[in-house]
C-alpha atoms as a PDB file:
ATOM      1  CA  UNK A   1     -11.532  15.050  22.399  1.00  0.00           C
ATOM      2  CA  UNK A   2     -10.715  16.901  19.070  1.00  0.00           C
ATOM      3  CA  UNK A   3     -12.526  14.142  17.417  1.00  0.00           C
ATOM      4  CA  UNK A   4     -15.673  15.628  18.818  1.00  0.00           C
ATOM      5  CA  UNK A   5     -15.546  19.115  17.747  1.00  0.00           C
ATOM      6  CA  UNK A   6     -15.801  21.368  14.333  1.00  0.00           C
ATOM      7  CA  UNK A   7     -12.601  20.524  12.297  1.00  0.00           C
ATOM      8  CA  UNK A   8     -10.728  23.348  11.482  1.00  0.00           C
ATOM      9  CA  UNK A   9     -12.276  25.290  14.501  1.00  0.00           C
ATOM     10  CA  UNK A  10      -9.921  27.034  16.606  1.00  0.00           C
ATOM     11  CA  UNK A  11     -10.844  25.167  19.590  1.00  0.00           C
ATOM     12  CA  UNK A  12     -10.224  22.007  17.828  1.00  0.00           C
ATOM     13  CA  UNK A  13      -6.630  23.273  16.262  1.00  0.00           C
ATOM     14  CA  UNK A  14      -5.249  24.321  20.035  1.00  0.00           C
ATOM     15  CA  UNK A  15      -6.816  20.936  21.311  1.00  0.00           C
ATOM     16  CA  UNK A  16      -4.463  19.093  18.527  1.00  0.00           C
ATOM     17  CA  UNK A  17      -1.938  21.440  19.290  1.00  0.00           C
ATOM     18  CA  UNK A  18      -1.513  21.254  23.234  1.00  0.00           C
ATOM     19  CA  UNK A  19      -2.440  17.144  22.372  1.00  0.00           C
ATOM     20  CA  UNK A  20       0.778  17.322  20.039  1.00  0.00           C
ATOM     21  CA  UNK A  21       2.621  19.639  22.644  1.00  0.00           C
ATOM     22  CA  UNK A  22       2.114  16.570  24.947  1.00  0.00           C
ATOM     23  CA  UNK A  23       2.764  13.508  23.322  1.00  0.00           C
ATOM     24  CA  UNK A  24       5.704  15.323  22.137  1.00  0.00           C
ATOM     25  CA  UNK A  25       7.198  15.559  25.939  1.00  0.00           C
ATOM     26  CA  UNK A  26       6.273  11.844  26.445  1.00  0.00           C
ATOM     27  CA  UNK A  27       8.278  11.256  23.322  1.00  0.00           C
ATOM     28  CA  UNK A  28      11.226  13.350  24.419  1.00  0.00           C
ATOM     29  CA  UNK A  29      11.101  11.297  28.178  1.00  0.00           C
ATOM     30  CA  UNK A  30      10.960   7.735  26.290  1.00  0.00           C
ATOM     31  CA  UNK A  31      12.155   7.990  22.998  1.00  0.00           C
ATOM     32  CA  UNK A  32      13.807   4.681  23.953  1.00  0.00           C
ATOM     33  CA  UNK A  33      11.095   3.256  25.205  1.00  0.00           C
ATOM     34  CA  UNK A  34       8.078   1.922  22.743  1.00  0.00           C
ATOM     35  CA  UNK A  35       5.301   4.112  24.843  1.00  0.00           C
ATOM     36  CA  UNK A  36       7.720   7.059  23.475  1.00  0.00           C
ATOM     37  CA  UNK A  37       7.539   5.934  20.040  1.00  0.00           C
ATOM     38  CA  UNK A  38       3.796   5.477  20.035  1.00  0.00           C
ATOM     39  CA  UNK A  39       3.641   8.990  21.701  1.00  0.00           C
ATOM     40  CA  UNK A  40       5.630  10.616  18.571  1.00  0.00           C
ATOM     41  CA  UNK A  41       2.731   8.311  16.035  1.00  0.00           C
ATOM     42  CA  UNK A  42       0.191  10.255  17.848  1.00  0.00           C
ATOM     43  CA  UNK A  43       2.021  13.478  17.758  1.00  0.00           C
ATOM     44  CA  UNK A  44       2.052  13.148  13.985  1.00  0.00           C
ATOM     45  CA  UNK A  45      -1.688  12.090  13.800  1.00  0.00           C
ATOM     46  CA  UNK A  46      -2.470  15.252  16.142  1.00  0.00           C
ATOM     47  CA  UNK A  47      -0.483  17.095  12.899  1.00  0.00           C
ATOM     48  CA  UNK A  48      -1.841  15.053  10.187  1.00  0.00           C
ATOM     49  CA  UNK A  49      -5.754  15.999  11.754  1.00  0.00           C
ATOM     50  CA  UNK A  50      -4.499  19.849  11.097  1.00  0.00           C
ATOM     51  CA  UNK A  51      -3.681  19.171   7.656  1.00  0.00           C
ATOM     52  CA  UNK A  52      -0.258  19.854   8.675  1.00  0.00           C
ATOM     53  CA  UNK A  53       1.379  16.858   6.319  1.00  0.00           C
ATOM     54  CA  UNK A  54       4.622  18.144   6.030  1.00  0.00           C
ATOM     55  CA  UNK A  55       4.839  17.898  10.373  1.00  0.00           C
ATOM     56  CA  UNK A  56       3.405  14.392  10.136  1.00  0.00           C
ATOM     57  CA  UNK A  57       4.994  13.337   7.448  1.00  0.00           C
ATOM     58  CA  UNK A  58       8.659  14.001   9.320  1.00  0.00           C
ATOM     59  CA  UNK A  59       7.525  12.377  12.200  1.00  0.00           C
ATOM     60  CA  UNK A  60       6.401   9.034  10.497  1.00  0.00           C
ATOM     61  CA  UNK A  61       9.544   9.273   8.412  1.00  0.00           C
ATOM     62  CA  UNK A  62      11.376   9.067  11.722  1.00  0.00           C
ATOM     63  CA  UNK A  63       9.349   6.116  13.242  1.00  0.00           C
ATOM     64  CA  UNK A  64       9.455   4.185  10.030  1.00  0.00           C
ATOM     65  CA  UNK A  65      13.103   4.384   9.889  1.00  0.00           C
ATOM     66  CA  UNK A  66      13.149   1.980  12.884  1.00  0.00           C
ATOM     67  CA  UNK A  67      13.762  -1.733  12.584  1.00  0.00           C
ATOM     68  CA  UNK A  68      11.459  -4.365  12.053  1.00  0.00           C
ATOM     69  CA  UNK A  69      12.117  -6.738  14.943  1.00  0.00           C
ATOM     70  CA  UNK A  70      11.448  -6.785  17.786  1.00  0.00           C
ATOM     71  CA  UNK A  71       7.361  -7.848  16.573  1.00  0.00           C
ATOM     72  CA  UNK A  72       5.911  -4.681  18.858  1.00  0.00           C
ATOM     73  CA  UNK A  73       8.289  -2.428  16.145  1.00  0.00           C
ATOM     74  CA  UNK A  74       6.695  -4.234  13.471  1.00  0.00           C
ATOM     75  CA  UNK A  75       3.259  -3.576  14.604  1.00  0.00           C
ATOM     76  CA  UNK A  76       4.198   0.002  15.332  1.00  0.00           C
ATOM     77  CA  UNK A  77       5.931   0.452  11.923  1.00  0.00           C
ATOM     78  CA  UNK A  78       2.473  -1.181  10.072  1.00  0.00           C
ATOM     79  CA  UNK A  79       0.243   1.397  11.936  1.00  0.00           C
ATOM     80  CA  UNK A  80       2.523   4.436  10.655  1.00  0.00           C
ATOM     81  CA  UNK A  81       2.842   3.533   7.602  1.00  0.00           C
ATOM     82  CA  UNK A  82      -0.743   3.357   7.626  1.00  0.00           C
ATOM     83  CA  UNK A  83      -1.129   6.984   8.911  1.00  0.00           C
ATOM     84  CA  UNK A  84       1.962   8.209   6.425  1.00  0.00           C
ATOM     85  CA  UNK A  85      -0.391   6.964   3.184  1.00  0.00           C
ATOM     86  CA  UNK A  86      -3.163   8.470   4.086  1.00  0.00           C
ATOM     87  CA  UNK A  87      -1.728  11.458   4.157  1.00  0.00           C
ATOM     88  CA  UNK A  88      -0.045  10.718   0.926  1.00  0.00           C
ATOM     89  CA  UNK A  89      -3.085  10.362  -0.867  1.00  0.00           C
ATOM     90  CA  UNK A  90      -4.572  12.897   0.918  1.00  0.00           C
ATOM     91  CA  UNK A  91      -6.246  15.671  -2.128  1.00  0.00           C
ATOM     92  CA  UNK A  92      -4.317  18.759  -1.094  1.00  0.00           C
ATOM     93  CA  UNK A  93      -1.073  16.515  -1.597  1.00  0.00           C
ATOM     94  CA  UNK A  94      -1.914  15.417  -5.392  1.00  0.00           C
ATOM     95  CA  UNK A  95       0.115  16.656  -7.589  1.00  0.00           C
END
């Protein structure tokens, strides 16, 4: 839904944040559970779309520190460290 309105608007920041706000109580009910892992990637998208690396980044830290196997981690692991470089080469991060 933020997708669809003005970045940096403040309708689009409290749509990422009560997004974020979400996923992060999905995360916090299945942190075990890969749905609760994918719900704490998306929690640090909802961050990274704010500009808000530093959140994101500590969130894709978290998830990357997970093992490799079984082959849904893996998968999981690729697409975060996907979303962690981008905001790595992000401009505002160059230094």
């Amino acid at each position: 839904t933020a997708d669809t309105m003005q970045k940096g608007s403040k309708e689009y920041n409290d749509t990422l944040t009560k997004a974020a706000t979400a996923y992060g109580e999905i995360y916090k009910n299945y942190r075990q559970k890969l749905a609760g892992l994918y719900a704490r990637m998306y929690q640090g998208r909802c961050y990274q779309s704010m500009d808000n690396f530093k959140e994101a980044l500590s969130y894709y830290d978290e998830l990357l520190a997970n093992p490799d196997e079984p082959r849904d981690f893996h998968e999981l692991r690729t697409k975060v460290l996907l979303q962690a470089v981008d905001c790595w080469m992000h401009d505002s991060q160059k230094k």
